[in-house]
PDB file of N, CA and C in Angstrom:
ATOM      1  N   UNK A   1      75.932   9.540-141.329  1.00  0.00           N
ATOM      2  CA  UNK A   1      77.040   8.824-140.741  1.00  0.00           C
ATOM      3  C   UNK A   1      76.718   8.459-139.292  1.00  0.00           C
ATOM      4  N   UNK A   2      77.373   7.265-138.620  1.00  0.00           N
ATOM      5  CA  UNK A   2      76.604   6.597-137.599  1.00  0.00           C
ATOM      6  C   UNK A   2      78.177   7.245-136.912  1.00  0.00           C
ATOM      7  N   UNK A   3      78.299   6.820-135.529  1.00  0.00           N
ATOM      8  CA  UNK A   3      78.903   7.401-134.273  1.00  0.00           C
ATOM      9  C   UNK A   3      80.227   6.325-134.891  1.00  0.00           C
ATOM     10  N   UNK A   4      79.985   5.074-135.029  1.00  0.00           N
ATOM     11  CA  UNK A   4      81.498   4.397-135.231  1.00  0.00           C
ATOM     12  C   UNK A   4      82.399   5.029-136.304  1.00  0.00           C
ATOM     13  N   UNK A   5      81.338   5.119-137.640  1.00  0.00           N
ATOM     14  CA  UNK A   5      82.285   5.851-138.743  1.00  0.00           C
ATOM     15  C   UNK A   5      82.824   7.011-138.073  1.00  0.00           C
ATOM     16  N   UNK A   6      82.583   8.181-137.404  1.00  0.00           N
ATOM     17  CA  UNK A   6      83.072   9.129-137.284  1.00  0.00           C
ATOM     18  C   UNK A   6      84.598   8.425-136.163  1.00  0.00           C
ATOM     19  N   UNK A   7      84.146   7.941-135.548  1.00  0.00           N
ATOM     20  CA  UNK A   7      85.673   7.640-134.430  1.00  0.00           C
ATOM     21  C   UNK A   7      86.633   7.364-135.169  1.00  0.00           C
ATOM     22  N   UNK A   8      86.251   6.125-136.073  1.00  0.00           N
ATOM     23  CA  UNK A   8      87.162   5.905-137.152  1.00  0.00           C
ATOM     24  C   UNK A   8      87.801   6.666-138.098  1.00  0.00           C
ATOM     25  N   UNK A   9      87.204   8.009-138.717  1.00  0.00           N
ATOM     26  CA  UNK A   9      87.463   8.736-139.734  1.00  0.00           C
ATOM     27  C   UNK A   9      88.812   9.695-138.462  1.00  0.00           C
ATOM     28  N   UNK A  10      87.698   9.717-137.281  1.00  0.00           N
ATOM     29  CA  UNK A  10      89.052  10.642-136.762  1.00  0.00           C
ATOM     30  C   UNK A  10      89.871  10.013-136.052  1.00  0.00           C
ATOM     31  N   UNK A  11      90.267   8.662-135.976  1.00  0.00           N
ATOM     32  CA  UNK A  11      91.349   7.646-135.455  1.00  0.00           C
ATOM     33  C   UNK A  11      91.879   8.036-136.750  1.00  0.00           C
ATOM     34  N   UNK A  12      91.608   7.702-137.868  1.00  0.00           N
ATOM     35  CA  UNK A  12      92.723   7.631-139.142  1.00  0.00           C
ATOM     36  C   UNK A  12      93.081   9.184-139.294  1.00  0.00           C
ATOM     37  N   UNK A  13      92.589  10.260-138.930  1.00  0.00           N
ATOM     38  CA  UNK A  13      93.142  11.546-139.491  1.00  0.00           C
ATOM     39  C   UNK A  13      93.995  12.015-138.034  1.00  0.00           C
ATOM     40  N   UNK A  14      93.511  11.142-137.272  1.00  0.00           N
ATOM     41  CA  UNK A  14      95.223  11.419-135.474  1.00  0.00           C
ATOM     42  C   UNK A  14      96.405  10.875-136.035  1.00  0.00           C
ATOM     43  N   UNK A  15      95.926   9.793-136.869  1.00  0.00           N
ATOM     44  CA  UNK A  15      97.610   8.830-137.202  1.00  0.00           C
ATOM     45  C   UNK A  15      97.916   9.233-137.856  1.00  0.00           C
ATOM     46  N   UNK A  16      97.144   9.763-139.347  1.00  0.00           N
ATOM     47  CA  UNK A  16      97.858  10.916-140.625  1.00  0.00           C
ATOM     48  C   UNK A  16      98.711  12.235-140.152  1.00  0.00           C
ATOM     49  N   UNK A  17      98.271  12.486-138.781  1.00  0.00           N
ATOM     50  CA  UNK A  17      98.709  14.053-138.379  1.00  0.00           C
ATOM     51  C   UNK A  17     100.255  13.221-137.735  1.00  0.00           C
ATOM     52  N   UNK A  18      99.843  12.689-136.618  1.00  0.00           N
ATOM     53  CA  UNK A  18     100.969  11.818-136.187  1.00  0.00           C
ATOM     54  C   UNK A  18     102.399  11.288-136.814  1.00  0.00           C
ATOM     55  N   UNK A  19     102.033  10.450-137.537  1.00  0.00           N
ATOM     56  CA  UNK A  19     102.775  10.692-138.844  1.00  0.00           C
ATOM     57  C   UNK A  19     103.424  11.446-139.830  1.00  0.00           C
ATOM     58  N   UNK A  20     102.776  12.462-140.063  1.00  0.00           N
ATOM     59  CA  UNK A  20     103.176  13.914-140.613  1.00  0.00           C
ATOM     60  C   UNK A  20     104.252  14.456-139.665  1.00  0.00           C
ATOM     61  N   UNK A  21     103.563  14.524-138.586  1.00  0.00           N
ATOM     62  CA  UNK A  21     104.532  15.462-137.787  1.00  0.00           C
ATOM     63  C   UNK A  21     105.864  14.229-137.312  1.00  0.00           C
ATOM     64  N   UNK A  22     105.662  12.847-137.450  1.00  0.00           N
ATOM     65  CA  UNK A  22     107.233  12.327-136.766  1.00  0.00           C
ATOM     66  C   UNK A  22     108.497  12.686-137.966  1.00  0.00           C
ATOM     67  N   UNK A  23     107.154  12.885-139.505  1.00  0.00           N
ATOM     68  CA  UNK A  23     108.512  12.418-140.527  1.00  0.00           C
ATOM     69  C   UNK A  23     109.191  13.886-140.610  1.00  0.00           C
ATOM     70  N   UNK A  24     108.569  14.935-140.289  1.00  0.00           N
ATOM     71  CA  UNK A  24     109.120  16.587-139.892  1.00  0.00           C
ATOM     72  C   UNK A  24     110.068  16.551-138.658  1.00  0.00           C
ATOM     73  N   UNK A  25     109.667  15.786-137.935  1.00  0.00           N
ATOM     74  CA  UNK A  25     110.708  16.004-136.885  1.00  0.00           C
ATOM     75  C   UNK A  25     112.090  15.396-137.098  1.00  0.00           C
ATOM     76  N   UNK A  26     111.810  14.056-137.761  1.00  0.00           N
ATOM     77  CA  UNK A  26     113.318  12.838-138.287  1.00  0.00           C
ATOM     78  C   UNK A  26     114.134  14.187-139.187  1.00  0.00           C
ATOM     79  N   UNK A  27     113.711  14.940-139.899  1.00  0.00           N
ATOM     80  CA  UNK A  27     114.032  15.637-140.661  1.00  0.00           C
ATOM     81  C   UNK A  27     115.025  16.255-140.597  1.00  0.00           C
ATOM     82  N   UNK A  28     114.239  16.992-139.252  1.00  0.00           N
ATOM     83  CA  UNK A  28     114.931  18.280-138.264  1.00  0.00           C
ATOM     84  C   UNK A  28     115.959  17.991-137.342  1.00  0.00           C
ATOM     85  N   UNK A  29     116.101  16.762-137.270  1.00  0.00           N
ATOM     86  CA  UNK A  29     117.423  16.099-136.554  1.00  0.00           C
ATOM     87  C   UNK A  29     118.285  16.308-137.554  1.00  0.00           C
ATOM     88  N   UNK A  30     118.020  15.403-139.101  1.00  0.00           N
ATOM     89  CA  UNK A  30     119.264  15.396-139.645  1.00  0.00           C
ATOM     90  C   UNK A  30     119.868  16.987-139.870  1.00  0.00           C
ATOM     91  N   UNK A  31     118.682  17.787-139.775  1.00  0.00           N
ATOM     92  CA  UNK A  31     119.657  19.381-140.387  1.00  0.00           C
ATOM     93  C   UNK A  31     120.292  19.554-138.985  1.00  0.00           C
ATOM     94  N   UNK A  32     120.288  19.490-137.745  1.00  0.00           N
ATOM     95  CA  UNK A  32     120.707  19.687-136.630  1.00  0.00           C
ATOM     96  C   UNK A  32     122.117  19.314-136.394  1.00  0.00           C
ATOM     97  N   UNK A  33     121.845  17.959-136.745  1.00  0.00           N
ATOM     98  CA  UNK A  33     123.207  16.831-136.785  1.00  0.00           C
ATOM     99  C   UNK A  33     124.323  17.748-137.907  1.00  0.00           C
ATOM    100  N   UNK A  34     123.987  18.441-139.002  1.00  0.00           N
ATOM    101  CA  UNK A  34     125.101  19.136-139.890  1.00  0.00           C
ATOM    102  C   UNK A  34     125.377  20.290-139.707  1.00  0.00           C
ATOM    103  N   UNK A  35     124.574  21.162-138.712  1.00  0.00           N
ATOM    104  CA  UNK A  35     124.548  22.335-138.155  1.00  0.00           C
ATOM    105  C   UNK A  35     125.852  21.930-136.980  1.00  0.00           C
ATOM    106  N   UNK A  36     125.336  20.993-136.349  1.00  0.00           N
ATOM    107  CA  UNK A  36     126.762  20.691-134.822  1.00  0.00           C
ATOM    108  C   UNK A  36     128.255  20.826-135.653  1.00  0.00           C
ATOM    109  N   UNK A  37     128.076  20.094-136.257  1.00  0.00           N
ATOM    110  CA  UNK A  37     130.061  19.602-137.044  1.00  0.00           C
ATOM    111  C   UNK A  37     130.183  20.891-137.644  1.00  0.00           C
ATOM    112  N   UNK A  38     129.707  22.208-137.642  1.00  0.00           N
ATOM    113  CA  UNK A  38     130.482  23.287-138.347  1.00  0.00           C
ATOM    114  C   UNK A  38     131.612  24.138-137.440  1.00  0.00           C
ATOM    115  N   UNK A  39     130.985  24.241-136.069  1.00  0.00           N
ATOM    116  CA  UNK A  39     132.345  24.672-135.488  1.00  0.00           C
ATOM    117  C   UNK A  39     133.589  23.795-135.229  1.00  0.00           C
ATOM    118  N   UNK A  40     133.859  22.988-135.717  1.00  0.00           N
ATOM    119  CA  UNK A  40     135.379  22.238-136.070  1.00  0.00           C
ATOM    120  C   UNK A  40     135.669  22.877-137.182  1.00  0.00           C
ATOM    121  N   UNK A  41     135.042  23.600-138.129  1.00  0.00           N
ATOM    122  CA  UNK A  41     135.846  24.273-139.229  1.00  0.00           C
ATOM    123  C   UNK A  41     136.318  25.517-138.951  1.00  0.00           C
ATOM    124  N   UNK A  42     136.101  25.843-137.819  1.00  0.00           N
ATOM    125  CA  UNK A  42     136.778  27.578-136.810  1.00  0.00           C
ATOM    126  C   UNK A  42     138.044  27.323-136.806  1.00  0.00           C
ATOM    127  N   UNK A  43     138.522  28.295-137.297  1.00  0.00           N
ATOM    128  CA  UNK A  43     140.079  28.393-136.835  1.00  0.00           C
ATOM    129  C   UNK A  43     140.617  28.544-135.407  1.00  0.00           C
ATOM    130  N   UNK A  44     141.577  28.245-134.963  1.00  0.00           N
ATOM    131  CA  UNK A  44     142.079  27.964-133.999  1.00  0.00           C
ATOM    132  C   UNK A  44     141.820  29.127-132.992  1.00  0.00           C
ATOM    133  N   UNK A  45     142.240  29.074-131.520  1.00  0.00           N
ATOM    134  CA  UNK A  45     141.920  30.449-130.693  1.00  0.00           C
ATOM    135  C   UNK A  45     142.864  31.835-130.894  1.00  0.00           C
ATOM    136  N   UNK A  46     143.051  32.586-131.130  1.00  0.00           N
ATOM    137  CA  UNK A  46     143.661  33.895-131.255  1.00  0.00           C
ATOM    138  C   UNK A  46     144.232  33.509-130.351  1.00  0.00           C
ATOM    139  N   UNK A  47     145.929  34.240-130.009  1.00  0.00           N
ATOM    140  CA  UNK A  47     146.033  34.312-129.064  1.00  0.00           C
ATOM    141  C   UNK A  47     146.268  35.796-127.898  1.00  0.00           C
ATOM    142  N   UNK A  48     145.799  36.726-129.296  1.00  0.00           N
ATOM    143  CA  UNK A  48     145.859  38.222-128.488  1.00  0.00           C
ATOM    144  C   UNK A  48     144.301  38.361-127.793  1.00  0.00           C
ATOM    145  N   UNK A  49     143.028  37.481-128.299  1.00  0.00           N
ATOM    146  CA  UNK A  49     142.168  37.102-128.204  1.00  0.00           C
ATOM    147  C   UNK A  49     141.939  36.958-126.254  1.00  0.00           C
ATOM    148  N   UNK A  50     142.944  35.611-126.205  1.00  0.00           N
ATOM    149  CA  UNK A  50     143.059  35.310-124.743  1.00  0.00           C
ATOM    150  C   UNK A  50     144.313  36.320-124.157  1.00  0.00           C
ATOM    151  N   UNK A  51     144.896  37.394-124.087  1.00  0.00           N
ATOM    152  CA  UNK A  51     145.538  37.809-123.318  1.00  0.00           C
ATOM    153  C   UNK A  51     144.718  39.130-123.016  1.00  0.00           C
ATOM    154  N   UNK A  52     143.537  39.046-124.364  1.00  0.00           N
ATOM    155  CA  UNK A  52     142.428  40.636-123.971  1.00  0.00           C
ATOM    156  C   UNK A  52     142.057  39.846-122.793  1.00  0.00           C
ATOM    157  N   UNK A  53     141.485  38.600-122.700  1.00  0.00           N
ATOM    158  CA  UNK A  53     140.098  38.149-121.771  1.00  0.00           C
ATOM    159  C   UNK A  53     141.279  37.975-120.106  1.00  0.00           C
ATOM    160  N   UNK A  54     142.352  38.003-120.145  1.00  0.00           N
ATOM    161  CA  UNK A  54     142.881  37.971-119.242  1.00  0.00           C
ATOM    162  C   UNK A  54     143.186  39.578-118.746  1.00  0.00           C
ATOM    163  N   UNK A  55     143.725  40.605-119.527  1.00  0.00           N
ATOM    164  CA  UNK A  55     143.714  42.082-119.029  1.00  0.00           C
ATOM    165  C   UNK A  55     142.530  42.482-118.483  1.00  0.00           C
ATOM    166  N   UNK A  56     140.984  41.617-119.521  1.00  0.00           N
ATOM    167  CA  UNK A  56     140.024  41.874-118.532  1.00  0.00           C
ATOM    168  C   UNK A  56     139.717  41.747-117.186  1.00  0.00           C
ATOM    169  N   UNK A  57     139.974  40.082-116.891  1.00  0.00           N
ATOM    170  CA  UNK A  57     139.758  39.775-115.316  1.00  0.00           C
ATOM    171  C   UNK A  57     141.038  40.503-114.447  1.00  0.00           C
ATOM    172  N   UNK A  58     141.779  41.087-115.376  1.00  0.00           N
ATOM    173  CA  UNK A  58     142.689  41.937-113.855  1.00  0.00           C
ATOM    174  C   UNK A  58     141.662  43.088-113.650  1.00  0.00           C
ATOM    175  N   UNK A  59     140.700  43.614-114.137  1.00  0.00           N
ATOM    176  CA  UNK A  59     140.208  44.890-113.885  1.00  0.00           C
ATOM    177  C   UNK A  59     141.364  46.161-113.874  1.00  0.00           C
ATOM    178  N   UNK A  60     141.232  46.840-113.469  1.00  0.00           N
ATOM    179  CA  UNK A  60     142.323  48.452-113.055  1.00  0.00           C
ATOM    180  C   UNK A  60     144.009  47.751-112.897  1.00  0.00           C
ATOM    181  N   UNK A  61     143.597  46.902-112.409  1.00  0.00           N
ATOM    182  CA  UNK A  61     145.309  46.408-112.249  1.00  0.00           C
ATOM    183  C   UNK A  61     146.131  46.641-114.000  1.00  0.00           C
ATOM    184  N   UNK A  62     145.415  46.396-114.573  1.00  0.00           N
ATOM    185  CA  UNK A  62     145.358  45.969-116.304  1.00  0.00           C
ATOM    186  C   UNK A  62     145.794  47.129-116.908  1.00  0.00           C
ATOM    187  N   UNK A  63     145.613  48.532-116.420  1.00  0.00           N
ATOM    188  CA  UNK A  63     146.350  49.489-117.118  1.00  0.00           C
ATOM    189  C   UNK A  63     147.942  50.106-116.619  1.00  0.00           C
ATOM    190  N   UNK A  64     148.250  49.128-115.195  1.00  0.00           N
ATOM    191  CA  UNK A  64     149.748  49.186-115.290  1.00  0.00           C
ATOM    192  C   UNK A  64     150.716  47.852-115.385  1.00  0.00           C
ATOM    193  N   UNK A  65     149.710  47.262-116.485  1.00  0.00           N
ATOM    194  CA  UNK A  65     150.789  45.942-116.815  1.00  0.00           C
ATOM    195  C   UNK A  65     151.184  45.935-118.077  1.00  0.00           C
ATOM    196  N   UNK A  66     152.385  45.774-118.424  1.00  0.00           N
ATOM    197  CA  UNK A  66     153.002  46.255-119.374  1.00  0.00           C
ATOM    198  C   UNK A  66     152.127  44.774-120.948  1.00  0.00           C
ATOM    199  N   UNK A  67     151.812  43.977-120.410  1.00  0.00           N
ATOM    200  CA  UNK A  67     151.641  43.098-121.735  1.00  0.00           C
ATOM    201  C   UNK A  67     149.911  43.534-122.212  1.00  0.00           C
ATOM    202  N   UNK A  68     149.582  43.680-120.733  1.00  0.00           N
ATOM    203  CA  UNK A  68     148.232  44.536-121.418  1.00  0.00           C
ATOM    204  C   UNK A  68     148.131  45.790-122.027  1.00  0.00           C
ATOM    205  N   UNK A  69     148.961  46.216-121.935  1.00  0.00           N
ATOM    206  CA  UNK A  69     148.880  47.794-122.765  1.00  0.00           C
ATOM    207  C   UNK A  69     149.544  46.947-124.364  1.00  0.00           C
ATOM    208  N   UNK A  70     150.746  46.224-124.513  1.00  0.00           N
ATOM    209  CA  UNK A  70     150.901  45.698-125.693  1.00  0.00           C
ATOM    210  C   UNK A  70     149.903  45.025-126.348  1.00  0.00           C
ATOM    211  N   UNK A  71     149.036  44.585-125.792  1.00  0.00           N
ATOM    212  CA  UNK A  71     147.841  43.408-126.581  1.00  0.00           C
ATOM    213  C   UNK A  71     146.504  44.966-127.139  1.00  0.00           C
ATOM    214  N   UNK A  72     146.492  45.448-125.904  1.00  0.00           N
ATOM    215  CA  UNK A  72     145.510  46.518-126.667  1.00  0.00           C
ATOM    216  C   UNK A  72     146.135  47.530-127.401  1.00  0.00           C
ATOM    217  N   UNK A  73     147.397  47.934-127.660  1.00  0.00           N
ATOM    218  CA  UNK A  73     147.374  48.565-128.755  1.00  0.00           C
ATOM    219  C   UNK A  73     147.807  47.457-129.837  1.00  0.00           C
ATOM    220  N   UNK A  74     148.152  46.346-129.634  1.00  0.00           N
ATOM    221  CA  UNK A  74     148.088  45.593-131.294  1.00  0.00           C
ATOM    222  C   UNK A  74     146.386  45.488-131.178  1.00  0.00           C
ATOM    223  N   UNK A  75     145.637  45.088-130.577  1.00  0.00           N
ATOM    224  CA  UNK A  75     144.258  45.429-130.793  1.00  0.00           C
ATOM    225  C   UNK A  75     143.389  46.192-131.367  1.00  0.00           C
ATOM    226  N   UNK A  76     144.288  47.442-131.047  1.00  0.00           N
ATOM    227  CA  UNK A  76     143.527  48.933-131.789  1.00  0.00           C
ATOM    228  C   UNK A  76     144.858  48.880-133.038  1.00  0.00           C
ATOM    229  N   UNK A  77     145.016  48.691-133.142  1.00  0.00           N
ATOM    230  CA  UNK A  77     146.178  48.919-134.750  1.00  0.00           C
ATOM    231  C   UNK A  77     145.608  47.854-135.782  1.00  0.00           C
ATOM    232  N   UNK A  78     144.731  46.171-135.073  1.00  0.00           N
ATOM    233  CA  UNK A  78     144.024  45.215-135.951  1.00  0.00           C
ATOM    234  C   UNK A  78     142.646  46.268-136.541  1.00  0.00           C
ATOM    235  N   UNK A  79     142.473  47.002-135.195  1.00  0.00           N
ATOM    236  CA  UNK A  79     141.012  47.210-135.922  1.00  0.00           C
ATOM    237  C   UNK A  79     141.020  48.849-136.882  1.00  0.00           C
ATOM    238  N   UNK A  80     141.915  49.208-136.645  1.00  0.00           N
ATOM    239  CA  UNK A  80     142.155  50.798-137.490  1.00  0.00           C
ATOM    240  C   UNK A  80     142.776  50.102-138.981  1.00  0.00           C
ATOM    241  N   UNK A  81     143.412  48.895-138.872  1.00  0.00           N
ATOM    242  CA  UNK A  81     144.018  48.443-140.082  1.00  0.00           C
ATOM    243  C   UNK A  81     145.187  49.199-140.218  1.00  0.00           C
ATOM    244  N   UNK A  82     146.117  49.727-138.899  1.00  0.00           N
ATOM    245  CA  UNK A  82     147.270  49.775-139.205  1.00  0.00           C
ATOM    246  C   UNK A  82     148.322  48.869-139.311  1.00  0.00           C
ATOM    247  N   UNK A  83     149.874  49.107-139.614  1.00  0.00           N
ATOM    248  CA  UNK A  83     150.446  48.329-139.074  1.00  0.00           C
ATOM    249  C   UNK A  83     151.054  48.967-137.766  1.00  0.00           C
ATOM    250  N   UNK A  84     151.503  47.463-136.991  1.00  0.00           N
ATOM    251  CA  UNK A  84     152.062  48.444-135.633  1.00  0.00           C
ATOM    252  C   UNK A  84     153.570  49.072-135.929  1.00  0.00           C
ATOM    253  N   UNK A  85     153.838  50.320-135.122  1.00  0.00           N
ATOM    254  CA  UNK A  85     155.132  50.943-135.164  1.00  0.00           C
ATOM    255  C   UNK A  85     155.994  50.618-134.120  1.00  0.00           C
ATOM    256  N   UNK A  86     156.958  50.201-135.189  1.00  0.00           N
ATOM    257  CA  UNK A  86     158.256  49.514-134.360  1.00  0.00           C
ATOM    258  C   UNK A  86     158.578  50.700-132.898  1.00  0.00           C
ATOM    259  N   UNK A  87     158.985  49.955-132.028  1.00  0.00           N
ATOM    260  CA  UNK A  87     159.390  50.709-130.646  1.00  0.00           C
ATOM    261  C   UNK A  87     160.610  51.407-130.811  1.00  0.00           C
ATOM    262  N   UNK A  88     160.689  52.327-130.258  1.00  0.00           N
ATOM    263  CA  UNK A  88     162.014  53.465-130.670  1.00  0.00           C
ATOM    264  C   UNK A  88     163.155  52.977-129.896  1.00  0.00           C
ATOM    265  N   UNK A  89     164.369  52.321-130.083  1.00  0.00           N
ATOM    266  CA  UNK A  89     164.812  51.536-129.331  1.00  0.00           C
ATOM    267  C   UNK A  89     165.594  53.226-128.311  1.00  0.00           C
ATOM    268  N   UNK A  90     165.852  52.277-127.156  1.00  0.00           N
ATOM    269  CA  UNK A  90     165.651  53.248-125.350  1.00  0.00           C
ATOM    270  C   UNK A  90     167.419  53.750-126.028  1.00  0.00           C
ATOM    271  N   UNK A  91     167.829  54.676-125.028  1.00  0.00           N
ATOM    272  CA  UNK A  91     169.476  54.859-125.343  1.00  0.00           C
ATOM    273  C   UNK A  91     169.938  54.101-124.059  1.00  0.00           C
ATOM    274  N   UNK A  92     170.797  53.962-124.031  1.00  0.00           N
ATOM    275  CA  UNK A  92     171.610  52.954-122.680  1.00  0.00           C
ATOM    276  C   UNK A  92     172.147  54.265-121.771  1.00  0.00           C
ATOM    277  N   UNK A  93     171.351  53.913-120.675  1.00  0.00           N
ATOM    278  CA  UNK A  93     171.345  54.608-119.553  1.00  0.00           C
ATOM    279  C   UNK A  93     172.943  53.984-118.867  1.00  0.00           C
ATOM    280  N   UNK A  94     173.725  54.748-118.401  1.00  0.00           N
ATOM    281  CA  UNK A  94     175.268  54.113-117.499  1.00  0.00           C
ATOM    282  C   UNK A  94     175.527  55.368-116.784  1.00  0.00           C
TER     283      UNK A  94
END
C-alpha cells in the first residue's frame, strides 16, 4: 500500500467513527428530552413539608413556637404511622 491509500483508508474510518458517535449522541438527547417532562407528574408541594423547612430556618427559636411543635409532631405520627390524638380540650379558666 502506497502513502495516499493509507490517508484515505484513515480519512474514511475518522468519518465512520464521526458518524457513529453523532448518531449516539442525537440519541441521547431524545432520552434526555423524556427524562426532563417527568417532574410535572410530582404531586403538588406538601404543605407540612414547607412549615418543617420554615421551623428549620428559625433555628432554637423553633422549639417555643407553638405551630412548630404542631408540624413536628404530625411529622412524627406520618412517620410512626399513627393517627394523631385529638387535643384534650383545656377547662375554662374564670
Amino acid at each position: 500500500m502506497d502513502s495516499k491509500m493509507l490517508v484515505r483508508l484513515g480519512a474514511v474510518i475518522f468519518v465512520a467513527i464521526a458518524i457513529t458517535a453523532t448518531v449516539i449522541e442525537l440519541t441521547r438527547q431524545e432520552d434526555t428530552a423524556r427524562v426532563r417532562t417527568a417532574p410535572q407528574l410530582q404531586p403538588s408541594a406538601d404543605p407540612l413539608k414547607a412549615m418543617l423547612r420554615r421551623c428549620q430556618g428559625l433555628g432554637e427559636a423553633a422549639t417555643r413556637d407553638g405551630d412548630c411543635l404542631s408540624a413536628w409532631a404530625e411529622s412524627r405520627d406520618r412517620f410512626l404511622g399513627r393517627t394523631p390524638v385529638p387535643a384534650a380540650p383545656q377547662p375554662d379558666e374564670r
